[in-house]
C-alpha atoms as a PDB file:
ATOM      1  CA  UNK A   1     250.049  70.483  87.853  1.00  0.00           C
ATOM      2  CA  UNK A   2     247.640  71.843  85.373  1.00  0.00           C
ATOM      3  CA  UNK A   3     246.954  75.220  83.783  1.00  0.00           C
ATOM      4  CA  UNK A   4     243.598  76.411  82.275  1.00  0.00           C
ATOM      5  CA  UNK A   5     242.955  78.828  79.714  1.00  0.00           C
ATOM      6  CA  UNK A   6     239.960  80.365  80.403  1.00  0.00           C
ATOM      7  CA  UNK A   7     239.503  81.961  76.958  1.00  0.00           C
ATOM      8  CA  UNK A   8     236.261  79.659  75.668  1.00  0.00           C
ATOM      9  CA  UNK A   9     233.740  80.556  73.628  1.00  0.00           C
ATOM     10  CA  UNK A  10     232.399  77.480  71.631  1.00  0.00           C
ATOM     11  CA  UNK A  11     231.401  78.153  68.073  1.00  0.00           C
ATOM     12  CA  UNK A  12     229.578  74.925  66.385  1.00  0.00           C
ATOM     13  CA  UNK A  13     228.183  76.804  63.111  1.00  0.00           C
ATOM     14  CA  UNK A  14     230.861  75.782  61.141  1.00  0.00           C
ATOM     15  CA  UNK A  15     232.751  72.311  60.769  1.00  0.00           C
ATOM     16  CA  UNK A  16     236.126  72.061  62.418  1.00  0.00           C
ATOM     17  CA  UNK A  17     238.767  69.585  61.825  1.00  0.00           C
ATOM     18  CA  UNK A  18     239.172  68.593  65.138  1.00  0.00           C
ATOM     19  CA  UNK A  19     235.389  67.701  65.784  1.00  0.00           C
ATOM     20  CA  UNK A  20     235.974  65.904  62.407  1.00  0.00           C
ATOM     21  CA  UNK A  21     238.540  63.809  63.838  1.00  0.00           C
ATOM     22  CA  UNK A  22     236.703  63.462  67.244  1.00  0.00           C
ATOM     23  CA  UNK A  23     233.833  61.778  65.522  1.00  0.00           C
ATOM     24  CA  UNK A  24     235.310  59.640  62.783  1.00  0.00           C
ATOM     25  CA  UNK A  25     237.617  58.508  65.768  1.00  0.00           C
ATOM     26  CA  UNK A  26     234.495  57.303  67.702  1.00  0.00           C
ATOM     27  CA  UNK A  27     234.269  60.600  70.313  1.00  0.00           C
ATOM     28  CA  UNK A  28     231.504  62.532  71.423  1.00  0.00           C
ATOM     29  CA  UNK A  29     232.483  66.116  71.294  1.00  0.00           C
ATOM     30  CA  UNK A  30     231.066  67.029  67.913  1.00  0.00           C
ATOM     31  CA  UNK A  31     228.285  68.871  66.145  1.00  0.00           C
ATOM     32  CA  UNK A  32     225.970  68.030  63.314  1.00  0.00           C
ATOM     33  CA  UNK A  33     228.206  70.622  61.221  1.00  0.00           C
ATOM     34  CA  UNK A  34     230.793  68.109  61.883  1.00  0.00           C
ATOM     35  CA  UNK A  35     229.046  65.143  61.659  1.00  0.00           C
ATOM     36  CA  UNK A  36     227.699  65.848  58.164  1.00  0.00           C
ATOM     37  CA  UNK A  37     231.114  67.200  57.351  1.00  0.00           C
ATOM     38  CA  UNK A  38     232.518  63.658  58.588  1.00  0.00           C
ATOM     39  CA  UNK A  39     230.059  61.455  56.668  1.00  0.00           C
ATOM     40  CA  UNK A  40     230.672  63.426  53.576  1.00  0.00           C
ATOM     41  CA  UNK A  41     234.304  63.045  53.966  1.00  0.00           C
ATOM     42  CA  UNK A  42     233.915  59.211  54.772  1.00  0.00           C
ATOM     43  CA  UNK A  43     232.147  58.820  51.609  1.00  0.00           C
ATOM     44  CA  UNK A  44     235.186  60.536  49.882  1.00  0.00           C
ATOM     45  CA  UNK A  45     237.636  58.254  50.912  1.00  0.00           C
ATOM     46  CA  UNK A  46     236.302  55.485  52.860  1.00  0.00           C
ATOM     47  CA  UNK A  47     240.057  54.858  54.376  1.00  0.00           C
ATOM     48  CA  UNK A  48     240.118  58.230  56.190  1.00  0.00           C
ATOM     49  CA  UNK A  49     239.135  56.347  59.650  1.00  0.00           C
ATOM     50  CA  UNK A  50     241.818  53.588  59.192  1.00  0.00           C
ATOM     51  CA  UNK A  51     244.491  56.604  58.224  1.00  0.00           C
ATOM     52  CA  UNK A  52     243.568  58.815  61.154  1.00  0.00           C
ATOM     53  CA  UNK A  53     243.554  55.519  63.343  1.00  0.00           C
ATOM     54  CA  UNK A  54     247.209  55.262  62.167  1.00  0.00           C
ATOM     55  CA  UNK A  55     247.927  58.766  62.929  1.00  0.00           C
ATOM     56  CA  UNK A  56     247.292  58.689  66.453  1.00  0.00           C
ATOM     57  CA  UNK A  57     249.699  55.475  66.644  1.00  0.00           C
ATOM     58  CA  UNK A  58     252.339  56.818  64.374  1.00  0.00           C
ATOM     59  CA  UNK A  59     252.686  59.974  67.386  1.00  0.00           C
ATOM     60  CA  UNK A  60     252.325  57.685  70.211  1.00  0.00           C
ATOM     61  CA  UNK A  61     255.443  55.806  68.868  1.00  0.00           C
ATOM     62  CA  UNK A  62     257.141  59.581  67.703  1.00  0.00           C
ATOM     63  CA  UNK A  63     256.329  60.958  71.228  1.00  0.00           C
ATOM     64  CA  UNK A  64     258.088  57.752  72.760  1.00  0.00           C
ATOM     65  CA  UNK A  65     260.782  57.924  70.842  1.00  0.00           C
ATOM     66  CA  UNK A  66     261.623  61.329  71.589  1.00  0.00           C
ATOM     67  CA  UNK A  67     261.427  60.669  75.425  1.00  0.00           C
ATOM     68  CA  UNK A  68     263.013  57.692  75.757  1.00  0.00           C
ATOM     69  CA  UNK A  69     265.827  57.804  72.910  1.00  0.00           C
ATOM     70  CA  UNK A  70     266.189  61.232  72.124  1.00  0.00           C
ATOM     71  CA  UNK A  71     266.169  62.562  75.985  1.00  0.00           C
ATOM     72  CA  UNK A  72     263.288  65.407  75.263  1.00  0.00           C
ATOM     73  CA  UNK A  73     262.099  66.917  78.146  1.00  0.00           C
ATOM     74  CA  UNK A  74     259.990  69.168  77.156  1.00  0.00           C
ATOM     75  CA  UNK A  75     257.079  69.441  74.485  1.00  0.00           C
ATOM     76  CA  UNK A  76     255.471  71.945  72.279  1.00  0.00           C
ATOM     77  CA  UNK A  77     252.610  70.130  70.719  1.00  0.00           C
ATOM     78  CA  UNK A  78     250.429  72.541  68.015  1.00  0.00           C
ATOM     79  CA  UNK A  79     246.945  71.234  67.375  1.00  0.00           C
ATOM     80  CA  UNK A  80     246.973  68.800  69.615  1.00  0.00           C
ATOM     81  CA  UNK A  81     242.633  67.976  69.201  1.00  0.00           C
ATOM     82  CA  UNK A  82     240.194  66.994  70.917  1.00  0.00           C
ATOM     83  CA  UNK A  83     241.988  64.723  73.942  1.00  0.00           C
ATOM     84  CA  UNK A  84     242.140  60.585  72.868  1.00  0.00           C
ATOM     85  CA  UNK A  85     243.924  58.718  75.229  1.00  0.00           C
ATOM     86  CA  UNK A  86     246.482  57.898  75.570  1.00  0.00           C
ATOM     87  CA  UNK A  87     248.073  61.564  74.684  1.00  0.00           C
ATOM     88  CA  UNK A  88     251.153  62.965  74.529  1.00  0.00           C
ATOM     89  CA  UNK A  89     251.730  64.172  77.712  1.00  0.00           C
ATOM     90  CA  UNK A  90     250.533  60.420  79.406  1.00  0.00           C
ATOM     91  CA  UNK A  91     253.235  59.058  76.077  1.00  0.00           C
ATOM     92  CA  UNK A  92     256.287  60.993  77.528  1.00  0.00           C
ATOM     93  CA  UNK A  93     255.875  61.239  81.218  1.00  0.00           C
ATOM     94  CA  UNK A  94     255.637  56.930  81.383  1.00  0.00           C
ATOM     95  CA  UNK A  95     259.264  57.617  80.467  1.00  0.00           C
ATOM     96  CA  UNK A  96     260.128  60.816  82.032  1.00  0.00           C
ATOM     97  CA  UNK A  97     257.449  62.444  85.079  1.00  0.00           C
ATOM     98  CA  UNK A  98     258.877  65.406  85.462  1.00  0.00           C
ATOM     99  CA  UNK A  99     258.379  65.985  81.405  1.00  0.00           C
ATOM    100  CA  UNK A 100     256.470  69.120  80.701  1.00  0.00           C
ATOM    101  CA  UNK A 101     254.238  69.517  77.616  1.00  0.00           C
ATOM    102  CA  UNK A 102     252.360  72.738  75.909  1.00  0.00           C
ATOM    103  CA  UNK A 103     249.568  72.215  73.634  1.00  0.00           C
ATOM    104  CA  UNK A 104     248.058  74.612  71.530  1.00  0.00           C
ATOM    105  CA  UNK A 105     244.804  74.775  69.938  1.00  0.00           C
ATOM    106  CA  UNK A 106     242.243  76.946  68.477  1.00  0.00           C
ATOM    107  CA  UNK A 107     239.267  75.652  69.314  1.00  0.00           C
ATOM    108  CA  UNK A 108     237.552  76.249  72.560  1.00  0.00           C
ATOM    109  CA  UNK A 109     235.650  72.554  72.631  1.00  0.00           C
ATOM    110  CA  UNK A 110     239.465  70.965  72.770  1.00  0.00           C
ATOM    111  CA  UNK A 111     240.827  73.164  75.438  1.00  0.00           C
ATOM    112  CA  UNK A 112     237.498  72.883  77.537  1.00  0.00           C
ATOM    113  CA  UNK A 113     238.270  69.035  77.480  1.00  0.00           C
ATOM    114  CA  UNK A 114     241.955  69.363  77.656  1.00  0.00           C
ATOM    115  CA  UNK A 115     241.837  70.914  81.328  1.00  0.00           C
ATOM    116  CA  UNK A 116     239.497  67.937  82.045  1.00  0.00           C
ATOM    117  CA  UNK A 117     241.288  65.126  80.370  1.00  0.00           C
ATOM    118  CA  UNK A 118     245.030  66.199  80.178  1.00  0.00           C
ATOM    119  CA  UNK A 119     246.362  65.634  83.416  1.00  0.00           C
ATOM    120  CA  UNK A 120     249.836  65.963  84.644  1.00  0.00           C
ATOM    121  CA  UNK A 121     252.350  63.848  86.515  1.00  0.00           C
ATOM    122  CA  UNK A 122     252.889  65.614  90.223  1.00  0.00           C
ATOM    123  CA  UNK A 123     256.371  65.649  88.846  1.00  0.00           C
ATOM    124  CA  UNK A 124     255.469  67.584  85.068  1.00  0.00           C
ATOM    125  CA  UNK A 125     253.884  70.286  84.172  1.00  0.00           C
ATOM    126  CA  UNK A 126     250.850  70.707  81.429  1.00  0.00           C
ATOM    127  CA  UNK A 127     249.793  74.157  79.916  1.00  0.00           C
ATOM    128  CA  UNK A 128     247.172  74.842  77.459  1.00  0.00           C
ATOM    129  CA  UNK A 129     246.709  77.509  74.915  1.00  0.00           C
ATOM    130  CA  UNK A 130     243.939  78.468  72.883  1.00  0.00           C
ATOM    131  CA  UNK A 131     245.958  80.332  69.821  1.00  0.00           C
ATOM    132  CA  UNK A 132     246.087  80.232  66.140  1.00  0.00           C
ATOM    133  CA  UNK A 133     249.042  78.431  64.869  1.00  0.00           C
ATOM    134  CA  UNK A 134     249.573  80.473  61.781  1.00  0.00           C
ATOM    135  CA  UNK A 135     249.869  83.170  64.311  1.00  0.00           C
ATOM    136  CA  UNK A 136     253.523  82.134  65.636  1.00  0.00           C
ATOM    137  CA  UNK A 137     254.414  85.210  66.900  1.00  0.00           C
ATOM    138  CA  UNK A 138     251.242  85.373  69.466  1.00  0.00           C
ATOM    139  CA  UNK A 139     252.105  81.827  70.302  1.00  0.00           C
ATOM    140  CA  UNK A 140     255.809  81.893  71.142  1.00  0.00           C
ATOM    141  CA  UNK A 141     255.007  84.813  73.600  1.00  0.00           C
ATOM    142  CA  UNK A 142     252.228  83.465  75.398  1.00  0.00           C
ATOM    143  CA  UNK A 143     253.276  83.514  79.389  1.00  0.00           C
ATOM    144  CA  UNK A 144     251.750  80.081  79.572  1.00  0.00           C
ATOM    145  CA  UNK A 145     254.315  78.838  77.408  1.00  0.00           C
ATOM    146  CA  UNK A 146     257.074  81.473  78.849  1.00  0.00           C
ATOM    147  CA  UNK A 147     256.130  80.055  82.132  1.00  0.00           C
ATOM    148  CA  UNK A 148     255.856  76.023  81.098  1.00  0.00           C
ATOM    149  CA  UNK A 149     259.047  75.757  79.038  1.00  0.00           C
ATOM    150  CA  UNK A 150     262.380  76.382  79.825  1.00  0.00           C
ATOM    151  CA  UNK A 151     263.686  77.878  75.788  1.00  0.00           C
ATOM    152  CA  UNK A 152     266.858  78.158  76.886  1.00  0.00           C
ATOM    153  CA  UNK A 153     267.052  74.245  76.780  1.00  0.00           C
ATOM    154  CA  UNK A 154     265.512  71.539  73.559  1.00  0.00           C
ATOM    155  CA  UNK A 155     262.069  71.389  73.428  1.00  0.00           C
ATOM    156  CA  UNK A 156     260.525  68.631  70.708  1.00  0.00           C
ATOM    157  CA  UNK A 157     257.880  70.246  68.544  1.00  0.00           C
ATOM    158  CA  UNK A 158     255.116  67.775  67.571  1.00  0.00           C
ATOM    159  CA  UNK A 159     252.757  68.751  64.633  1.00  0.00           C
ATOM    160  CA  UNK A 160     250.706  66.139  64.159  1.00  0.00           C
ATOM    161  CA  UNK A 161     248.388  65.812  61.032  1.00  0.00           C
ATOM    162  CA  UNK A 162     248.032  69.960  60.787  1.00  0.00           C
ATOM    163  CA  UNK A 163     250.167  71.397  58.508  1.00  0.00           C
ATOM    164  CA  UNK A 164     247.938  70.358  55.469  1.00  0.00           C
ATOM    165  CA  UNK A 165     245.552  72.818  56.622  1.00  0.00           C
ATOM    166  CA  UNK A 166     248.178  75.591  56.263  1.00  0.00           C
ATOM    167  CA  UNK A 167     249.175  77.074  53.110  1.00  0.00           C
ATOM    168  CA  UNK A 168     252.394  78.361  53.938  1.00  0.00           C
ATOM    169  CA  UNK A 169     253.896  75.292  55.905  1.00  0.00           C
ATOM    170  CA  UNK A 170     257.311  76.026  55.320  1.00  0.00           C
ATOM    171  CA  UNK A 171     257.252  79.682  56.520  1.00  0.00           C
ATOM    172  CA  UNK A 172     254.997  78.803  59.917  1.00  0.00           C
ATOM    173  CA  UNK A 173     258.184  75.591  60.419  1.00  0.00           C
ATOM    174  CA  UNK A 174     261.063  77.885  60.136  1.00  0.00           C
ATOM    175  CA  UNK A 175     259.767  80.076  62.589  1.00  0.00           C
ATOM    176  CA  UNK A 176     258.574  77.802  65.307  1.00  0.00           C
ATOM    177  CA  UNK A 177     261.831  76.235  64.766  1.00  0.00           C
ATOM    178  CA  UNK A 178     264.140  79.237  64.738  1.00  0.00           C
ATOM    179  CA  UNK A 179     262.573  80.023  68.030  1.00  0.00           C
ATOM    180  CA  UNK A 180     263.576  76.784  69.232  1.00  0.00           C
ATOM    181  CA  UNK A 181     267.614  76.122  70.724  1.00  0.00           C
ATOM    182  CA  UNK A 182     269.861  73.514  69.142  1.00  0.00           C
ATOM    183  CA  UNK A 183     269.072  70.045  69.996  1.00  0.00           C
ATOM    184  CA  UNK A 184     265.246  70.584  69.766  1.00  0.00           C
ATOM    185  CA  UNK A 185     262.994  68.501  67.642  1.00  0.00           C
ATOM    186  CA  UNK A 186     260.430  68.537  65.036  1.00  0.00           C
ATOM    187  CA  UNK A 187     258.048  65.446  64.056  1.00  0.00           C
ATOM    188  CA  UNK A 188     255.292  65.673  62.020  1.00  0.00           C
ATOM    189  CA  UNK A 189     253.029  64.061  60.012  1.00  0.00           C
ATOM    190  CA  UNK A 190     251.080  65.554  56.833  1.00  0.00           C
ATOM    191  CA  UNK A 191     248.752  64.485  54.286  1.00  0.00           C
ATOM    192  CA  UNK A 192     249.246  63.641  50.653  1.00  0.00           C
ATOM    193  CA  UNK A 193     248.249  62.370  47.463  1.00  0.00           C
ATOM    194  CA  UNK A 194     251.128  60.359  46.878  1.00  0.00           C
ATOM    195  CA  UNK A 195     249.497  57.399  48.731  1.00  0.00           C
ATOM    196  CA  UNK A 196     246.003  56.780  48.059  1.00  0.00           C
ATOM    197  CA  UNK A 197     244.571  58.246  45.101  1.00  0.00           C
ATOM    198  CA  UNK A 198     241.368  59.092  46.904  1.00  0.00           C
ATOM    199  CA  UNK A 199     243.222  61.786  49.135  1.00  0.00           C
ATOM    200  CA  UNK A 200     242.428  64.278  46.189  1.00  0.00           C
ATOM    201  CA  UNK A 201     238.830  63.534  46.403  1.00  0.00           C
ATOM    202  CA  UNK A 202     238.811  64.120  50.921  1.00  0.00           C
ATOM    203  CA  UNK A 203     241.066  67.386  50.185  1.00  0.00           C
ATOM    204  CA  UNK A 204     238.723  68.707  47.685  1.00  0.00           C
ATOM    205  CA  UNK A 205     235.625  67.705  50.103  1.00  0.00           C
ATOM    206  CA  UNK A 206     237.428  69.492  53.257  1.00  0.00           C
ATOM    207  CA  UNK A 207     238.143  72.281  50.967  1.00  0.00           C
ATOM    208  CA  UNK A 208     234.483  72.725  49.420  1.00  0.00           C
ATOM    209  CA  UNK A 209     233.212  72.407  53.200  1.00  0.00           C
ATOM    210  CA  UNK A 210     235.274  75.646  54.242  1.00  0.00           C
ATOM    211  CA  UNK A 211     238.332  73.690  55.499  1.00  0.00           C
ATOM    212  CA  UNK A 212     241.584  74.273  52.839  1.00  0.00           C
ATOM    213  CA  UNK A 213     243.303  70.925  52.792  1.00  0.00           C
ATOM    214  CA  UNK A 214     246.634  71.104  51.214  1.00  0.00           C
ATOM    215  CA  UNK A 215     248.515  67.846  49.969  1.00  0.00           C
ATOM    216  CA  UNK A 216     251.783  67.698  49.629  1.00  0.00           C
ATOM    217  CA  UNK A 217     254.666  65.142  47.847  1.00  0.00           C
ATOM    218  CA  UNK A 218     257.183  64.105  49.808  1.00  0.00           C
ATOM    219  CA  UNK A 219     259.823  66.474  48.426  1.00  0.00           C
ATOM    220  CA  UNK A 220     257.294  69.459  49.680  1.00  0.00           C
ATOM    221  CA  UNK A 221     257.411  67.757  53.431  1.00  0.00           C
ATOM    222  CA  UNK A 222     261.081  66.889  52.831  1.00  0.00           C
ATOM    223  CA  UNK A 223     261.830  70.393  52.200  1.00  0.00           C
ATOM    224  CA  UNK A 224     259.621  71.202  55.572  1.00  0.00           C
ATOM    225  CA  UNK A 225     263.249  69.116  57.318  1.00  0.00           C
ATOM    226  CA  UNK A 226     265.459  72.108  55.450  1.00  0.00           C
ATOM    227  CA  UNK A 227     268.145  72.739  57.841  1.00  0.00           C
ATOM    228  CA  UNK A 228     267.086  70.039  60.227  1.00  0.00           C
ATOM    229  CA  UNK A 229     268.850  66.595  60.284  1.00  0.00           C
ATOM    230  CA  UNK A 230     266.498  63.438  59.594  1.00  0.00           C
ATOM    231  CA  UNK A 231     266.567  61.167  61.497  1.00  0.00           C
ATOM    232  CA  UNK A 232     266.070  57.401  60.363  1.00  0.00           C
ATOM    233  CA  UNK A 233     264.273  56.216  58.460  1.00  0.00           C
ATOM    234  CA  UNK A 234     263.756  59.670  57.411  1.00  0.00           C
ATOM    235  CA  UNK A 235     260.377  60.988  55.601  1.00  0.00           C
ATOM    236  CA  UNK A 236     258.067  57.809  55.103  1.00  0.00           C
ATOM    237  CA  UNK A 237     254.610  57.084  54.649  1.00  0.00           C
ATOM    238  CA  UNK A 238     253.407  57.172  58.672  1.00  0.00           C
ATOM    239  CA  UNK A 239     252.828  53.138  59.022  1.00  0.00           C
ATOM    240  CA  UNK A 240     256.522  53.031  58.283  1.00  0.00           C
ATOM    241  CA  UNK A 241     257.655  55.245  60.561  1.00  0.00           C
ATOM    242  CA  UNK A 242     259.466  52.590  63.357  1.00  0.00           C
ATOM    243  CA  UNK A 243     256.605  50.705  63.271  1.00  0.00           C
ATOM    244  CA  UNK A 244     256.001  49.310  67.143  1.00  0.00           C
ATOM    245  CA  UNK A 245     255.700  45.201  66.062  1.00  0.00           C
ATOM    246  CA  UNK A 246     257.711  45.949  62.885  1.00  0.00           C
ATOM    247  CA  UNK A 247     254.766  44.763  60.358  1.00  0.00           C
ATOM    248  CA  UNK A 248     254.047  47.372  57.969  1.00  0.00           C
ATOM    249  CA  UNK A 249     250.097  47.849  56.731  1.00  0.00           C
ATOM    250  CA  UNK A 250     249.983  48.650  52.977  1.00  0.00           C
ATOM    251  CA  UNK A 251     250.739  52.192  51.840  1.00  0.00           C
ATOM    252  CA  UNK A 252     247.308  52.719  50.582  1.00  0.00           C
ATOM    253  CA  UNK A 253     245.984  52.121  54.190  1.00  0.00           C
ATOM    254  CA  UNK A 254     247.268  56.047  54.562  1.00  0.00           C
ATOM    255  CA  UNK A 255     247.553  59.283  52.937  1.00  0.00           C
ATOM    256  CA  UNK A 256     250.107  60.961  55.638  1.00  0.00           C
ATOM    257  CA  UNK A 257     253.961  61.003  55.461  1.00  0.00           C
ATOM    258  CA  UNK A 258     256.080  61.361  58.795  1.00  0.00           C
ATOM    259  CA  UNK A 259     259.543  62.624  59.864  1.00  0.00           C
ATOM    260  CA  UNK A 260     261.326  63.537  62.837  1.00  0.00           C
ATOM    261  CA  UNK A 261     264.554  65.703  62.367  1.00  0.00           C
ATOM    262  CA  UNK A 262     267.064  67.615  64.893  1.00  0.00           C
ATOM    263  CA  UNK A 263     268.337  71.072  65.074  1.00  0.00           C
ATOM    264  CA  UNK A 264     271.940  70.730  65.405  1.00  0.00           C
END
């Protein structure tokens, strides 16, 4: 079963990341804010389709592993976009039906689609949330989530390709993850300059169009796994990342690192 949040009011006179995404990614669900926003960050770094391409992959694979080696249940996914298929919820629940998942968004076009799109196993459970993540308290409160997920048991926390648009990504981590009981999960992925030298050039484009990108080195997103234990092959560049054929593209094909870790 599915639950709606009824809480839309579109606003298109500004770009948003997600509509970003949704067009470079060959959707529909856009604006010309975005679409200009899009070309301009195209032109930037010509990659940036072929990275977020690999993005969506690299959390199919995380979301599968989680399910089907690390026995996850249940899923807290933050920013979760406009819905590309196939998502996290239709990832898991090919391994485990009765899985439930939360996702959590702030933009009224994704949740709109999300109650359309996202739909749940007879088994699981979906909710949907319109919320701002750098507002964890709100979140972790919300009776959708109260009533989706059991907290008293290990919920995986996916935060996929977000955190560079929050400045303090450490502090928003330790809290969703002190809320979160022993045994849970965090995977991630994150942008940086590390990789491809024209990252700099997209972040400083995002940031100029009203959208703060922050990169990060990989000691900044290892230090996101403080407390947490990695698990293999710990924080690589996202191709790496238990590739599904085991053939690695080259580095410069991405700008994003990736990590999964456990809360003992």
């Amino acid at each position: 079963m599915s639950e709606r949040n009824d809480r839309v009011a579109v606003r298109g006179n500004r770009a948003n990341s997600a509509r970003v995404y949704d067009y470079i990614l060959g959707g529909k669900d856009h604006y010309e804010v975005d679409r200009v926003a899009a070309e301009a960050s195209l032109r930037a770094w010509p990659g940036l389709r072929t990275s977020m391409l690999a993005n969506r992959a690299t959390m199919r694979r995380m979301a599968h592993w989680l399910a089907a080696e690390a026995g996850i249940r249940q899923f807290l996914d933050i920013g979760t976009g406009i819905p590309t298929e196939p998502n996290l919820h239709q990832v898991v629940q090919r391994q485990t039906p009765e899985a439930r998942i939360v996702y959590v968004d702030n933009d009224p076009i994704v949740l709109a689609h999300a109650d359309a799109l996202m739909r749940s196993t007879p088994e699981g459970r979906t909710a949907y949330i319109q919320a701002d993540m750098t507002e964890p308290g709100t979140l972790l409160t919300d009776p959708a989530l109260r009533g989706t997920l059991d907290m008293d048991e290990p919920v995986g926390l996916t935060v996929i390709a977000m955190l560079q648009f929050v400045q303090d990504a450490q502090g928003l981590i330790e809290t969703l993850m002190g809320s979160l009981v022993p045994g849970s999960y965090l995977a991630l992925t994150l942008a940086t300059g590390d990789l491809a030298p024209e990252s700099g050039a997209l972040a400083r484009e995002y940031t100029e169009r009203g959208i703060p990108m922050y990169l990060r080195t990989r000691t900044e997103v290892e230090a996101l796994f403080t407390g947490l234990e990695l698990v293999g092959p710990g924080v690589v560049p996202m191709t790496s990342w238990r590739p599904a054929d085991g053939v690695v593209p080259p580095e410069t094909e991405t700008n994003m690192y990736a990590g999964v870790a456990r809360k003992a």
